[in-house]
N, C-alpha and C. Protein backbone atom coordinates (compact mmCIF):
# COMPACT_ATOMS: atom_id res chain seq x y z
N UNK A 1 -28.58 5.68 30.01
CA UNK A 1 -27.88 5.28 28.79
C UNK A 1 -28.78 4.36 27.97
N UNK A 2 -28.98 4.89 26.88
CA UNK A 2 -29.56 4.00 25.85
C UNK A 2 -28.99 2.47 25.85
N UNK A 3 -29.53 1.55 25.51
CA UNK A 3 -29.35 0.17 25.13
C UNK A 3 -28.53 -0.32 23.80
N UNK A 4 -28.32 0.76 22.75
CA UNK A 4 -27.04 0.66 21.89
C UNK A 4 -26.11 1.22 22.40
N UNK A 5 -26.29 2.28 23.19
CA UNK A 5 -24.85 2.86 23.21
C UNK A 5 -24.44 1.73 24.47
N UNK A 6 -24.84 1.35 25.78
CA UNK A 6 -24.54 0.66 26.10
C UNK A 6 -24.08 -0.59 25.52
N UNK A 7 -24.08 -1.42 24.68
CA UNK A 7 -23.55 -1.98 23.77
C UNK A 7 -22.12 -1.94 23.19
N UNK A 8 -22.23 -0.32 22.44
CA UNK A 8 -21.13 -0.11 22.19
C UNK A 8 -20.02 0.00 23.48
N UNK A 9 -20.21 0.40 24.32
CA UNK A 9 -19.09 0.82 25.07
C UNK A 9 -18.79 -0.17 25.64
N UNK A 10 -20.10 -1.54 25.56
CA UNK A 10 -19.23 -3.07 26.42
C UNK A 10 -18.71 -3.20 25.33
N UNK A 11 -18.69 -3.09 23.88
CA UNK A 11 -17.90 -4.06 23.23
C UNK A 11 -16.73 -2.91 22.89
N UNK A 12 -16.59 -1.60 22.89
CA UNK A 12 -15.27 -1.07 22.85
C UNK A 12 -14.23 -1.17 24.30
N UNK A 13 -15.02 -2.02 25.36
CA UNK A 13 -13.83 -2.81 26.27
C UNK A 13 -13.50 -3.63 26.07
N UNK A 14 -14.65 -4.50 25.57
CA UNK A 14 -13.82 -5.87 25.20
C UNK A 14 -13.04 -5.84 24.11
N UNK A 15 -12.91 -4.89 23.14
CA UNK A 15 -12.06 -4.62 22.51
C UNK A 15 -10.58 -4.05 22.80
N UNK A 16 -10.75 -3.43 23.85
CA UNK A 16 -9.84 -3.04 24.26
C UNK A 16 -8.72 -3.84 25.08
N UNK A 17 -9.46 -4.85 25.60
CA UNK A 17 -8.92 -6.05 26.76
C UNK A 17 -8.25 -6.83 25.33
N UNK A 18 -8.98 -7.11 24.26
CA UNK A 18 -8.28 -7.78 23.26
C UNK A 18 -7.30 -7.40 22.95
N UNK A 19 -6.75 -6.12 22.72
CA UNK A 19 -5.80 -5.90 22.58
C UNK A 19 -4.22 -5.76 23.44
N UNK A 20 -5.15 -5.42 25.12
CA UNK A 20 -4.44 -5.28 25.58
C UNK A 20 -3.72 -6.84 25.93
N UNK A 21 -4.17 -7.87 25.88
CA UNK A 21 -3.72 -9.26 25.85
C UNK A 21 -2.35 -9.22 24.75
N UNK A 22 -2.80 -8.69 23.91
CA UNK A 22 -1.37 -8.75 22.78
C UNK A 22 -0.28 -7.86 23.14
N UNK A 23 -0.25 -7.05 23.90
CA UNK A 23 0.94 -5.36 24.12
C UNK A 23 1.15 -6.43 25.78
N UNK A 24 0.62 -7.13 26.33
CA UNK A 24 0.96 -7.59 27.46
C UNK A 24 1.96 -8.65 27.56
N UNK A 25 1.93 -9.28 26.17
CA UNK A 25 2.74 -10.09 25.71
C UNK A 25 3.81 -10.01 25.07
N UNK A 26 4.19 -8.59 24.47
CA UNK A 26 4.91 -8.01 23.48
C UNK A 26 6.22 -8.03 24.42
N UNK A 27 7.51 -8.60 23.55
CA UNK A 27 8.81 -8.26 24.47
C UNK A 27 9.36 -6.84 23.95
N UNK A 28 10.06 -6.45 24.49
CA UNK A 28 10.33 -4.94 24.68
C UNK A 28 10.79 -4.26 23.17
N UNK A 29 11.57 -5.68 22.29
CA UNK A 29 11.88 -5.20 20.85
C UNK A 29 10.80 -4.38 20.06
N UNK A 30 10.05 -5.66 20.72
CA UNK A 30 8.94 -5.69 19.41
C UNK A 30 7.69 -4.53 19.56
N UNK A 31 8.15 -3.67 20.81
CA UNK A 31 7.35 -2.24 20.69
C UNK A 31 8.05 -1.45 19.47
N UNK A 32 9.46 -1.72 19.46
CA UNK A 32 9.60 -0.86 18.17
C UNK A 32 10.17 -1.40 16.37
N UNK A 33 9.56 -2.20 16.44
CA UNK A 33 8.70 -2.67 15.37
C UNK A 33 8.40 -1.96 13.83
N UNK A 34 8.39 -1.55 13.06
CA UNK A 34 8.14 -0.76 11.85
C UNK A 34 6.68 -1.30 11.64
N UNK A 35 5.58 -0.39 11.94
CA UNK A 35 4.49 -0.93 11.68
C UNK A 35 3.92 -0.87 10.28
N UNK A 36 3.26 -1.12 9.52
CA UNK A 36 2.81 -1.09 8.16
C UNK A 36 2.13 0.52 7.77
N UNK A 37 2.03 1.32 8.73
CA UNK A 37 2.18 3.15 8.69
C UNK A 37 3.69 3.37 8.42
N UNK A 38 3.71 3.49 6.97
CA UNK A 38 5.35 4.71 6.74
C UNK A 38 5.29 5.37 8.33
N UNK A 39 7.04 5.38 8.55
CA UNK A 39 7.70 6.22 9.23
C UNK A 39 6.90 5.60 10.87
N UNK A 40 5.84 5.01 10.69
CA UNK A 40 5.63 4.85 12.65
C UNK A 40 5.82 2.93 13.16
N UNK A 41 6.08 3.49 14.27
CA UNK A 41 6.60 2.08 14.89
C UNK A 41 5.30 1.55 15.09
N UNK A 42 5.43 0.30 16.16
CA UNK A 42 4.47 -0.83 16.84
C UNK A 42 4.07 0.08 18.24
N UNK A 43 5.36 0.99 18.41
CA UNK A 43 4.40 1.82 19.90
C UNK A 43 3.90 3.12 19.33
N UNK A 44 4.03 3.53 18.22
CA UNK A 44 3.02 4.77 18.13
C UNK A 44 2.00 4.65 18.06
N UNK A 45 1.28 3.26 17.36
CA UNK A 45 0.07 2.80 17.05
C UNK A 45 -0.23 2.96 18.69
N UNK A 46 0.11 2.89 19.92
CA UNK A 46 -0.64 2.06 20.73
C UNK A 46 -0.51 3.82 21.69
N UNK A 47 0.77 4.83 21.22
CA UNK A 47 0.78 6.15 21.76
C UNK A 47 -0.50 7.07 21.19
N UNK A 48 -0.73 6.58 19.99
CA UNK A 48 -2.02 7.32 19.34
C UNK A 48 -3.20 7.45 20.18
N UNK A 49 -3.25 5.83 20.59
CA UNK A 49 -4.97 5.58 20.69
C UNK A 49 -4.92 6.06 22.11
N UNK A 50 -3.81 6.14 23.26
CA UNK A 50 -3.62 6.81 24.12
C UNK A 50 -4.25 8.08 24.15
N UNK A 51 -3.18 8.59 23.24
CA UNK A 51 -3.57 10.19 23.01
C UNK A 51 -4.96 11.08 22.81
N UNK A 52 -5.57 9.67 21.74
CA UNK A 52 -6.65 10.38 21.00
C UNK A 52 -7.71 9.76 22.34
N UNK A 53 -7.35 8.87 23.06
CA UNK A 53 -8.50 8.25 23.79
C UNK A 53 -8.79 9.32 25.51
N UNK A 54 -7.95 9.84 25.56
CA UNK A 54 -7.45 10.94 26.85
C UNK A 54 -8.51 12.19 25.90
N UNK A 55 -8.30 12.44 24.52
CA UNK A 55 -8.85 13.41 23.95
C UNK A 55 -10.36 13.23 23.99
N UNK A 56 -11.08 12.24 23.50
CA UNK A 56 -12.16 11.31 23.42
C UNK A 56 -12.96 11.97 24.98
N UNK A 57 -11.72 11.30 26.21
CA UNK A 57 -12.55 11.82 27.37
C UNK A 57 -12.76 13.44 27.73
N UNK A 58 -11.93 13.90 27.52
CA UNK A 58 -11.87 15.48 27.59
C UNK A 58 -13.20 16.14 26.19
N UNK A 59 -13.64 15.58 25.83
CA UNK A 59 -14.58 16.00 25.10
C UNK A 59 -16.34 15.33 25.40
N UNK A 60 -16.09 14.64 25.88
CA UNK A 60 -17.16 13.95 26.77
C UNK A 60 -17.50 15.09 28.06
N UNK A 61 -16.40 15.04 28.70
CA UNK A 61 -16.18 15.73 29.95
C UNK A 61 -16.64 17.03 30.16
N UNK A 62 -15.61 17.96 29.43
CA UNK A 62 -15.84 19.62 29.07
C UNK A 62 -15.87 19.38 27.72
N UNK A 63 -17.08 19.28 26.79
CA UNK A 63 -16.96 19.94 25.59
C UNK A 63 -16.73 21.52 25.15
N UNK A 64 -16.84 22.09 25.67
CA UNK A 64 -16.64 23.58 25.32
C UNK A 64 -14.89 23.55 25.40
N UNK A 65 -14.41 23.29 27.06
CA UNK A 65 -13.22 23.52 26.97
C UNK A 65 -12.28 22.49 25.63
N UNK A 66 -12.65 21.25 24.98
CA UNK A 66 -12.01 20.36 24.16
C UNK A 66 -12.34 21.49 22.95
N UNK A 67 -13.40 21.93 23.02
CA UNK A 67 -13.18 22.90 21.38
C UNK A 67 -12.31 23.63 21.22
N UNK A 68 -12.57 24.47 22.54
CA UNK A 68 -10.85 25.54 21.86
C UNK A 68 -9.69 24.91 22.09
N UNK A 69 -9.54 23.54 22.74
CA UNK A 69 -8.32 23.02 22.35
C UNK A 69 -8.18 22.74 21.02
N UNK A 70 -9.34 22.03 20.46
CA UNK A 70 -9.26 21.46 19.07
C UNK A 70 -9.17 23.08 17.86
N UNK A 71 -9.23 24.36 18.48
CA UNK A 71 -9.23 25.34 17.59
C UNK A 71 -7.59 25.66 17.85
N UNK A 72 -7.42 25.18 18.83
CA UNK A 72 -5.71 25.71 18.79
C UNK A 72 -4.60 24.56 18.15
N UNK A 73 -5.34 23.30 18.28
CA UNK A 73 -4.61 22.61 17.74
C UNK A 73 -4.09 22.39 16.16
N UNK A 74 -5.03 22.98 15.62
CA UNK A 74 -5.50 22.99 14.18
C UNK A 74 -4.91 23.73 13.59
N UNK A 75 -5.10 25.01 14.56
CA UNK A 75 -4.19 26.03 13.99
C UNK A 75 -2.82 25.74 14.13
N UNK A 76 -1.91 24.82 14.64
CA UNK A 76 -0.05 24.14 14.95
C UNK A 76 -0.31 23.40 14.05
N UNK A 77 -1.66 22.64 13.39
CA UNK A 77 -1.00 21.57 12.42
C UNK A 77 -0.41 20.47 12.80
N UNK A 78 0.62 19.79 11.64
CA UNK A 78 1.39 18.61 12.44
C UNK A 78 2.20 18.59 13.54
N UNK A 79 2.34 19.44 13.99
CA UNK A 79 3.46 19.53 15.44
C UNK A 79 2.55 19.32 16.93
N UNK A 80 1.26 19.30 16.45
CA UNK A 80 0.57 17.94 17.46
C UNK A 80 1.46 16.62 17.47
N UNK A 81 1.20 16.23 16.29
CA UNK A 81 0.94 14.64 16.59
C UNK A 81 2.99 14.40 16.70
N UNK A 82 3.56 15.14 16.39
CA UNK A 82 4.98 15.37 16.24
C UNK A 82 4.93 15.05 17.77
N UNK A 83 4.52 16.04 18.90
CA UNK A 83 5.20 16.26 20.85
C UNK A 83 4.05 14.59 20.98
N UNK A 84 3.33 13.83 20.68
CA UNK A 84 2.91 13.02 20.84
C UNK A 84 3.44 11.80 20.74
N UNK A 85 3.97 11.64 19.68
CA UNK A 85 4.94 10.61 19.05
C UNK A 85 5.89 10.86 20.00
N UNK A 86 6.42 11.81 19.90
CA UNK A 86 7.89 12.21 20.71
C UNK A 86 7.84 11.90 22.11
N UNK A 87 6.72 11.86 22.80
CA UNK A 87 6.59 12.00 24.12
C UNK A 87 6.21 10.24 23.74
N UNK A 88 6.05 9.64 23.54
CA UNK A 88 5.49 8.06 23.38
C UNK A 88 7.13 7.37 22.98
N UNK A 89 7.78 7.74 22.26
CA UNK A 89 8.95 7.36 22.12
C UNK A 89 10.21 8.06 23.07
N UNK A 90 9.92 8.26 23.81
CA UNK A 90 11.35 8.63 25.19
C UNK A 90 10.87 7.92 26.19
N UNK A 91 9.26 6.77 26.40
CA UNK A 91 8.73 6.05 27.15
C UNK A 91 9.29 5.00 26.96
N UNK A 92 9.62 4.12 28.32
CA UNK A 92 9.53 2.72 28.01
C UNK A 92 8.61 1.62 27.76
N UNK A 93 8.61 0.62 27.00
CA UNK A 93 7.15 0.19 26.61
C UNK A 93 6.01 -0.19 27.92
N UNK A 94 6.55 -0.38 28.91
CA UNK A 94 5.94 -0.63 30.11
C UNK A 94 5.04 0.61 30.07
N UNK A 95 5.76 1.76 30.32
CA UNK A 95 5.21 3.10 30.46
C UNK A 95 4.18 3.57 29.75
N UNK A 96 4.58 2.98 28.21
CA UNK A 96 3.05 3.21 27.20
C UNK A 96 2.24 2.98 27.15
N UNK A 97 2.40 1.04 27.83
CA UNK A 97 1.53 0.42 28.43
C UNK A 97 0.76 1.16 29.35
N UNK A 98 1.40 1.20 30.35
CA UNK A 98 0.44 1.97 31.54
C UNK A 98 -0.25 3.18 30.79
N UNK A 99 0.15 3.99 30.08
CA UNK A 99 -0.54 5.05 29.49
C UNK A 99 -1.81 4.88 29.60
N UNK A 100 -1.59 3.47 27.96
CA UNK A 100 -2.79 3.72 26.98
C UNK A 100 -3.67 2.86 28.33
N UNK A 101 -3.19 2.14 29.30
CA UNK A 101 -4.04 1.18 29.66
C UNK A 101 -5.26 2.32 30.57
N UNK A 102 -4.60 3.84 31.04
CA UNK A 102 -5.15 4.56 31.84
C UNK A 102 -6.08 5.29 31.06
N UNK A 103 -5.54 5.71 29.93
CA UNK A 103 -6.35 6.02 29.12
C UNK A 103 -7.64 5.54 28.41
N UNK A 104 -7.60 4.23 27.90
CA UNK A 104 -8.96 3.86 27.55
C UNK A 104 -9.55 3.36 28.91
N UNK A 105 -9.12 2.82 29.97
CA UNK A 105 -10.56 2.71 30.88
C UNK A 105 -10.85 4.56 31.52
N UNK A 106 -10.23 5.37 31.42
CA UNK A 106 -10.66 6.83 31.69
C UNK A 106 -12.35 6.68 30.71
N UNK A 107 -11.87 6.37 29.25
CA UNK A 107 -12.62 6.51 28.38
C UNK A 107 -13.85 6.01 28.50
N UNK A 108 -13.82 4.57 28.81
CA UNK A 108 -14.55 3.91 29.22
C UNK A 108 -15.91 4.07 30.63
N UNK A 109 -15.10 4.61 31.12
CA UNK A 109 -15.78 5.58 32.58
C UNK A 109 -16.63 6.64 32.06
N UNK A 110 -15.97 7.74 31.28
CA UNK A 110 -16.96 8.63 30.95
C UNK A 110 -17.89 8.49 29.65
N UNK A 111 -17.53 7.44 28.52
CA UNK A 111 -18.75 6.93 27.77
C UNK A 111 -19.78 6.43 28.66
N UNK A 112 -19.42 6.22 29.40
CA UNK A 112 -20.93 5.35 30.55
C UNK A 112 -21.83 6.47 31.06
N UNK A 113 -21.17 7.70 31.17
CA UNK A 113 -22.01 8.82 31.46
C UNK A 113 -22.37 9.78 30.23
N UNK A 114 -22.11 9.36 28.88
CA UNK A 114 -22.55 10.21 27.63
C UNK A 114 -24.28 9.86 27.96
N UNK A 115 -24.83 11.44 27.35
CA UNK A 115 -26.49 11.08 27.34
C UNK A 115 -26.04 11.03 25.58
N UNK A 116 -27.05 9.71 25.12
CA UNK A 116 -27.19 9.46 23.78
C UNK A 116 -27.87 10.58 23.09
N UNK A 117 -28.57 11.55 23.62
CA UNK A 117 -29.27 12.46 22.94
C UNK A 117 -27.91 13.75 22.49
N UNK A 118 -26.94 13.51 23.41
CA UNK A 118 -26.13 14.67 23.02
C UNK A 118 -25.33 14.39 21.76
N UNK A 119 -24.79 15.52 21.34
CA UNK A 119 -23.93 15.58 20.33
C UNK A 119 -22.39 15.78 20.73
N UNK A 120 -21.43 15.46 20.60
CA UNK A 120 -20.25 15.27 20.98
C UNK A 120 -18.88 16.18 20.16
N UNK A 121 -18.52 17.04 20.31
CA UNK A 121 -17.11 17.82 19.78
C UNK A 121 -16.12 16.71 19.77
N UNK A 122 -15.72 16.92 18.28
CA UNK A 122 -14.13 16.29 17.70
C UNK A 122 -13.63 17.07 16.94
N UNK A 123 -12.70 16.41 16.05
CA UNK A 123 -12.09 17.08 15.52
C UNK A 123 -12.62 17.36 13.75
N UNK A 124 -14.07 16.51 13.82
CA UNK A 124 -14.28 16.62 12.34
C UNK A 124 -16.29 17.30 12.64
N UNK A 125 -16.82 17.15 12.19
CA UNK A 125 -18.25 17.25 12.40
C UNK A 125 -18.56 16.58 14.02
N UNK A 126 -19.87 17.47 15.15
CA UNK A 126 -19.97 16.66 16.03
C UNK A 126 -20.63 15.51 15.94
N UNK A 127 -20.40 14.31 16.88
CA UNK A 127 -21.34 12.90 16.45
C UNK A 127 -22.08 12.91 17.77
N UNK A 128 -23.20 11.84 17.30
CA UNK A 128 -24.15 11.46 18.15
C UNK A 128 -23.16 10.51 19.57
N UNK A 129 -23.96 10.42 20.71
CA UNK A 129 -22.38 9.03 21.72
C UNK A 129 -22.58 8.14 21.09
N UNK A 130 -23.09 7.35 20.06
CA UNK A 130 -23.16 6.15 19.55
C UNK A 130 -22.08 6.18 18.71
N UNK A 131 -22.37 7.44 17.84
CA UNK A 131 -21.22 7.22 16.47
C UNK A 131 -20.09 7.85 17.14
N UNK A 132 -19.79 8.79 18.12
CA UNK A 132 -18.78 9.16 19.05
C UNK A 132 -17.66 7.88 19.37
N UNK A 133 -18.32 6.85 20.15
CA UNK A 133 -18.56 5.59 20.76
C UNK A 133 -17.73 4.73 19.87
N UNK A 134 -18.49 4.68 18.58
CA UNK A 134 -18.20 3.60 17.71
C UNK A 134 -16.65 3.83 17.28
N UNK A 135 -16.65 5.37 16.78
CA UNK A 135 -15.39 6.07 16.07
C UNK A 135 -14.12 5.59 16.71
N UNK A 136 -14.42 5.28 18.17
CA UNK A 136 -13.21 4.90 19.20
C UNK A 136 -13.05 3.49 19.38
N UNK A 137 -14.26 2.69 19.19
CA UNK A 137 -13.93 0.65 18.59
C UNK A 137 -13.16 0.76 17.59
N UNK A 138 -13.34 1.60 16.35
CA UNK A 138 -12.58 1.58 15.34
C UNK A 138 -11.71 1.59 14.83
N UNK A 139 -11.21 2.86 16.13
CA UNK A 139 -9.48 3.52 15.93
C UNK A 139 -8.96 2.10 16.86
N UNK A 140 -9.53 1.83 17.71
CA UNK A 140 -8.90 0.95 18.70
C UNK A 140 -8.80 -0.46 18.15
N UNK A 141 -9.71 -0.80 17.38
CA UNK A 141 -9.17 -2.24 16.51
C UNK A 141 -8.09 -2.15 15.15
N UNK A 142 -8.67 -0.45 14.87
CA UNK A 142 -7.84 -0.47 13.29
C UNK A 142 -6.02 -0.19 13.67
N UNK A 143 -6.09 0.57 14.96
CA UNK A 143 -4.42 0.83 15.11
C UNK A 143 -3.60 -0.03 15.61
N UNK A 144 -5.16 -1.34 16.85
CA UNK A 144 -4.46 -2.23 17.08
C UNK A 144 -3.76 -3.09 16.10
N UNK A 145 -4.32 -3.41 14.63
CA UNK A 145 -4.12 -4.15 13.72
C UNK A 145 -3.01 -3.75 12.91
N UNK A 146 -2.75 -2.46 13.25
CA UNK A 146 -0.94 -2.02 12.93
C UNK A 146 -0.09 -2.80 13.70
N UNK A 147 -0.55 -3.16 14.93
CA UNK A 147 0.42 -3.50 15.93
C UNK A 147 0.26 -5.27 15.63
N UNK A 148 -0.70 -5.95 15.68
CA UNK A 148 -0.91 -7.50 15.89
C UNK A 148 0.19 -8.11 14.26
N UNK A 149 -0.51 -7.66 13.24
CA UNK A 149 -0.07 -7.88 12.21
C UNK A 149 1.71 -8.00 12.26
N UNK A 150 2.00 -6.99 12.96
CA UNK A 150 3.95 -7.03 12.84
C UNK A 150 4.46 -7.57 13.68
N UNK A 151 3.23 -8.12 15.08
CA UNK A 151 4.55 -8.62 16.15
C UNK A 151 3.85 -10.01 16.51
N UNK A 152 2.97 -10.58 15.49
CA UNK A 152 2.26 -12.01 14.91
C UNK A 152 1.34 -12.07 16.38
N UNK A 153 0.41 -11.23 16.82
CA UNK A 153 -0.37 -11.52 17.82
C UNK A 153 -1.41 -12.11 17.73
N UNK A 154 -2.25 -12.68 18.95
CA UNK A 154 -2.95 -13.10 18.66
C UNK A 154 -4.13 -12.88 18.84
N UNK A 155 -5.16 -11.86 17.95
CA UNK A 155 -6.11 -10.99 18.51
C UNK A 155 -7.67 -11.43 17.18
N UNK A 156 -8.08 -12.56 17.87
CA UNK A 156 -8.94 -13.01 16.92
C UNK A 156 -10.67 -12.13 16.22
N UNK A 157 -10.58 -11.89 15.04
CA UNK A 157 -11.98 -10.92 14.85
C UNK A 157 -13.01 -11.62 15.26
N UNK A 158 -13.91 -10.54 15.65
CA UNK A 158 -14.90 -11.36 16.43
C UNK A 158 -16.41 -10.25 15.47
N UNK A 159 -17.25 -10.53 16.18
CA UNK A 159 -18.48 -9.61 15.35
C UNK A 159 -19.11 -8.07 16.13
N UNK A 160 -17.50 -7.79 16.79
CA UNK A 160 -17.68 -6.63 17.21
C UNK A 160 -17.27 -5.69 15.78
N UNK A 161 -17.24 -6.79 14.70
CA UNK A 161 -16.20 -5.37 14.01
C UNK A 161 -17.90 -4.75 13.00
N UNK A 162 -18.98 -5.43 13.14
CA UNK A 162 -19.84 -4.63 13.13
C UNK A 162 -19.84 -3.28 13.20
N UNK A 163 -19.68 -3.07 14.39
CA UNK A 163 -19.92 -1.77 14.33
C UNK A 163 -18.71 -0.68 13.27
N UNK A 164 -17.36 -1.30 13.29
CA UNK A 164 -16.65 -0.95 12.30
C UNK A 164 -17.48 -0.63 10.84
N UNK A 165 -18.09 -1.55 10.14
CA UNK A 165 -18.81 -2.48 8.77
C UNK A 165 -19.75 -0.93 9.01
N UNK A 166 -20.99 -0.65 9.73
CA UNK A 166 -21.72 0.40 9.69
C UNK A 166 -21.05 1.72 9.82
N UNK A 167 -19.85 1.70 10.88
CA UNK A 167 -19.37 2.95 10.15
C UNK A 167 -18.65 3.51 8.95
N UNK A 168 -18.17 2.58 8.48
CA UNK A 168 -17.74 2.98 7.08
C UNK A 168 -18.67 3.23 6.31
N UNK A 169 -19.95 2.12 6.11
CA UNK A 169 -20.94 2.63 5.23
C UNK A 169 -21.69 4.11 5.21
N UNK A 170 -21.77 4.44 6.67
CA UNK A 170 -22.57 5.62 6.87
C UNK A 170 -21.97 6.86 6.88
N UNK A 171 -20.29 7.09 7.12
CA UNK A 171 -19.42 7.71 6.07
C UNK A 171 -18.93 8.02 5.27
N UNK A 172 -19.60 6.98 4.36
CA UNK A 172 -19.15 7.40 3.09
C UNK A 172 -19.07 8.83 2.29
N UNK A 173 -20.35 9.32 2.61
CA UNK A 173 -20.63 10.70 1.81
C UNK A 173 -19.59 12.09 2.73
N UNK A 174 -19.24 11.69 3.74
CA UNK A 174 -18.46 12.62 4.34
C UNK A 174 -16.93 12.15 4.11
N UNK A 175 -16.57 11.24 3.57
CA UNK A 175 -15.01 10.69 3.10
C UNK A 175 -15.17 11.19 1.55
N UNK A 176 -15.77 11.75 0.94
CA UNK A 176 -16.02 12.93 -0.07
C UNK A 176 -15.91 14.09 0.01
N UNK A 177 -16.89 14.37 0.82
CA UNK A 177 -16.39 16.02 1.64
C UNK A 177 -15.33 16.51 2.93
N UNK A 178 -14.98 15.52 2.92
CA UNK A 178 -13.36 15.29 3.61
C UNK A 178 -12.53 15.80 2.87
N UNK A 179 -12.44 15.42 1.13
CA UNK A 179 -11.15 15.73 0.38
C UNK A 179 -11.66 16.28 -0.56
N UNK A 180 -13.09 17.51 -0.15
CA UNK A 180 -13.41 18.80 -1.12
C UNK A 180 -14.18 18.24 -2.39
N UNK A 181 -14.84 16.90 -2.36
CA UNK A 181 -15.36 16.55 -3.53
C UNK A 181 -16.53 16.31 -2.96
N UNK A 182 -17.78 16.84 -4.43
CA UNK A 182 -18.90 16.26 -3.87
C UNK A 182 -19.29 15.03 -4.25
N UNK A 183 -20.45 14.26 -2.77
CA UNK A 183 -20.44 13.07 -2.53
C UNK A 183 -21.11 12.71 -3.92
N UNK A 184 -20.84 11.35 -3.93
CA UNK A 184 -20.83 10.77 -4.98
C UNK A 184 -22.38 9.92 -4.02
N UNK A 185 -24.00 10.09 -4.88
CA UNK A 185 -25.00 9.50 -4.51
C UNK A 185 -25.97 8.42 -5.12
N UNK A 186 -24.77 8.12 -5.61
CA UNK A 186 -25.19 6.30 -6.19
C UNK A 186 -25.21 5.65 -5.09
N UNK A 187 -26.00 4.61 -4.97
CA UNK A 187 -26.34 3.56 -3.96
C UNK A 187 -25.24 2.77 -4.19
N UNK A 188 -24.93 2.35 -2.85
CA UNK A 188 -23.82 1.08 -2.84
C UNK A 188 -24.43 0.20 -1.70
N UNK A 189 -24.55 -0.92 -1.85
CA UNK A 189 -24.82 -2.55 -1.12
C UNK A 189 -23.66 -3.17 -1.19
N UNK A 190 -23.69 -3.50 0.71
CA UNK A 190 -21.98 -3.76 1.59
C UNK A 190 -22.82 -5.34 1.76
N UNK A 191 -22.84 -6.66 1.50
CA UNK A 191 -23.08 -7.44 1.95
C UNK A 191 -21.74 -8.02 2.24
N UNK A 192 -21.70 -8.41 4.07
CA UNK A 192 -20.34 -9.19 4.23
C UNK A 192 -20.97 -10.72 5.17
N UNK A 193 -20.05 -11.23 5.27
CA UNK A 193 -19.94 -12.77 6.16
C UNK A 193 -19.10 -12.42 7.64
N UNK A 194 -19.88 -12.44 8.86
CA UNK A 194 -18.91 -12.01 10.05
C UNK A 194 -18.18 -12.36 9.87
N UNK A 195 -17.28 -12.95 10.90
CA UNK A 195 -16.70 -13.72 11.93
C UNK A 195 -17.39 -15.17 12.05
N UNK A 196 -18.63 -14.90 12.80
CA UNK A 196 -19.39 -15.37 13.16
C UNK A 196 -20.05 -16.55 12.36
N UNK A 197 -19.85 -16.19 11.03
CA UNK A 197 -20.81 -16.75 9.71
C UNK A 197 -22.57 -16.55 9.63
N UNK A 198 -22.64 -14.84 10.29
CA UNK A 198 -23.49 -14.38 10.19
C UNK A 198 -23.35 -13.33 8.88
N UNK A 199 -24.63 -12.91 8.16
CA UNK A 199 -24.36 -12.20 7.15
C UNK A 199 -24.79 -10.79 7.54
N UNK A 200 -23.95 -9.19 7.37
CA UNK A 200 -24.70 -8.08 7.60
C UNK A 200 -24.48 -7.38 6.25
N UNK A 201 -25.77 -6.69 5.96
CA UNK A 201 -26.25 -6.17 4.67
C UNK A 201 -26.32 -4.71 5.22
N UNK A 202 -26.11 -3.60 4.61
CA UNK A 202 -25.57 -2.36 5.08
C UNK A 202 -26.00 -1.88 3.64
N UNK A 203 -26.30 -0.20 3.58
CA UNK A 203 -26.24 0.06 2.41
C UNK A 203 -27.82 0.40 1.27
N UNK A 204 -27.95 0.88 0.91
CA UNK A 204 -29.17 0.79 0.11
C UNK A 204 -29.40 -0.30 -0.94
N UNK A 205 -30.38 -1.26 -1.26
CA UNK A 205 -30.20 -2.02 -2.24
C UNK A 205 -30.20 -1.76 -3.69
C-alpha cells in the first residue's frame, strides 16, 4: 500500500470513530430526527453510509461481480435506495448501529488490501484507491453532518476534511458532465484556513 492511500484509510477511521462517538450517544428519539435532507431522518443518514459502505467493500472485493450489480441496479432506479431506507427503518437504532458499525470496519479491512495502482468500479466513472478511499471520508463526514447538526453532537472538524477540500476541487469538471453540461474551463483558486489554522491552496492560480 502506497503511503497516501495509507493515510487515507487511517484518517477515514478516525473519521469514522468520530462519528461513531456521536450515534453512541444518541438516545433512541433522536435516531428519528428530521435531518436537514427533505423527507430523511437522523437514521437514514447513518443506513446510507452502511449501505453504500458494504457496497464500497463488494467492489474492492469482486469488482466484476459489483458491476453487474451496479448494471442491475440502475436499471430499478429509485427502488434501491427505497428497500434500503425501508430495511434501516423497521431496525432499532441499536441495530443500525451495529450495522453501519460492521460495515465501515468491513470497509476498512479491505481498503488496506486495495493496490493503489488499480482502478476501482462504482457507480459513476472508475477511481484510482486513493480517490475510491477519499469518496468514502466524504460521504462519511458529509452524512455524518446530517446527523451531528440535528441531534447537537459533538463531532469537532479536524484537518482530515482535506481530503474532502481536494475532492471537490478535482471534481469539478465531472459535476458538469454529471448534469449533461460541458465543463466549464476557467481556472478557479480554492484558498481555505483548516481547522488547524493551516492554509490549503487547491486549484490553478
Amino acid at each position: 500500500m502506497s503511503s497516501q492511500l495509507e493515510e487515507i484509510v487511517t484518517d477515514l477511521k478516525d473519521e469514522q470513530r468520530a462519528l461513531e462517538r456521536v450515534l453512541e450517544r444518541m438516545a433512541p428519539a433522536q435516531w428519528d430526527l428530521p435531518s436537514h435532507a427533505p423527507g430523511w431522518l437522523a437514521r437514514d443518514q447513518v443506513v446510507h453510509l452502511a449501505f453504500f459502505d458494504e457496497a464500497a467493500t463488494r467492489a474492492i472485493e469482486d469488482p466484476e461481480a459489483f458491476q453487474d450489480e451496479v448494471k442491475r441496479s440502475l436499471a430499478e432506479g429509485s427502488p434501491q435506495e427505497e428497500r434500503y431506507l425501508a430495511k434501516g427503518r423497521a431496525m432499532t437504532p441499536a441495530e443500525v448501529l451495529a450495522w453501519w458499525r460492521s460495515a465501515s470496519s468491513g470497509l476498512i479491512r479491505a481498503a488496506l488490501m486495495v493496490d493503489p495502482k488499480a482502478r476501482l468500479p462504482w457507480y459513476g466513472p472508475p477511481m484510482s484507491g486513493v480517490s475510491f478511499v477519499t469518496a468514502r471520508l466524504m460521504e462519511t463526514w458529509s452524512h455524518g453532518l446530517d446527523v451531528v447538526d440535528v441531534v447537537a453532537g459533538h463531532r469537532p472538524d479536524t484537518d482530515r476534511l482535506r481530503h474532502v477540500a481536494f475532492l471537490g476541487v478535482r471534481t469539478r469538471p465531472f459535476s458538469y458532465a454529471n448534469r449533461g453540461l460541458p465543463p466549464n474551463v476557467n481556472p478557479v483558486r480554492v484558498v481555505l484556513t483548516s481547522p488547524s489554522g493551516a492554509v490549503w491552496e487547491l486549484g490553478e492560480p
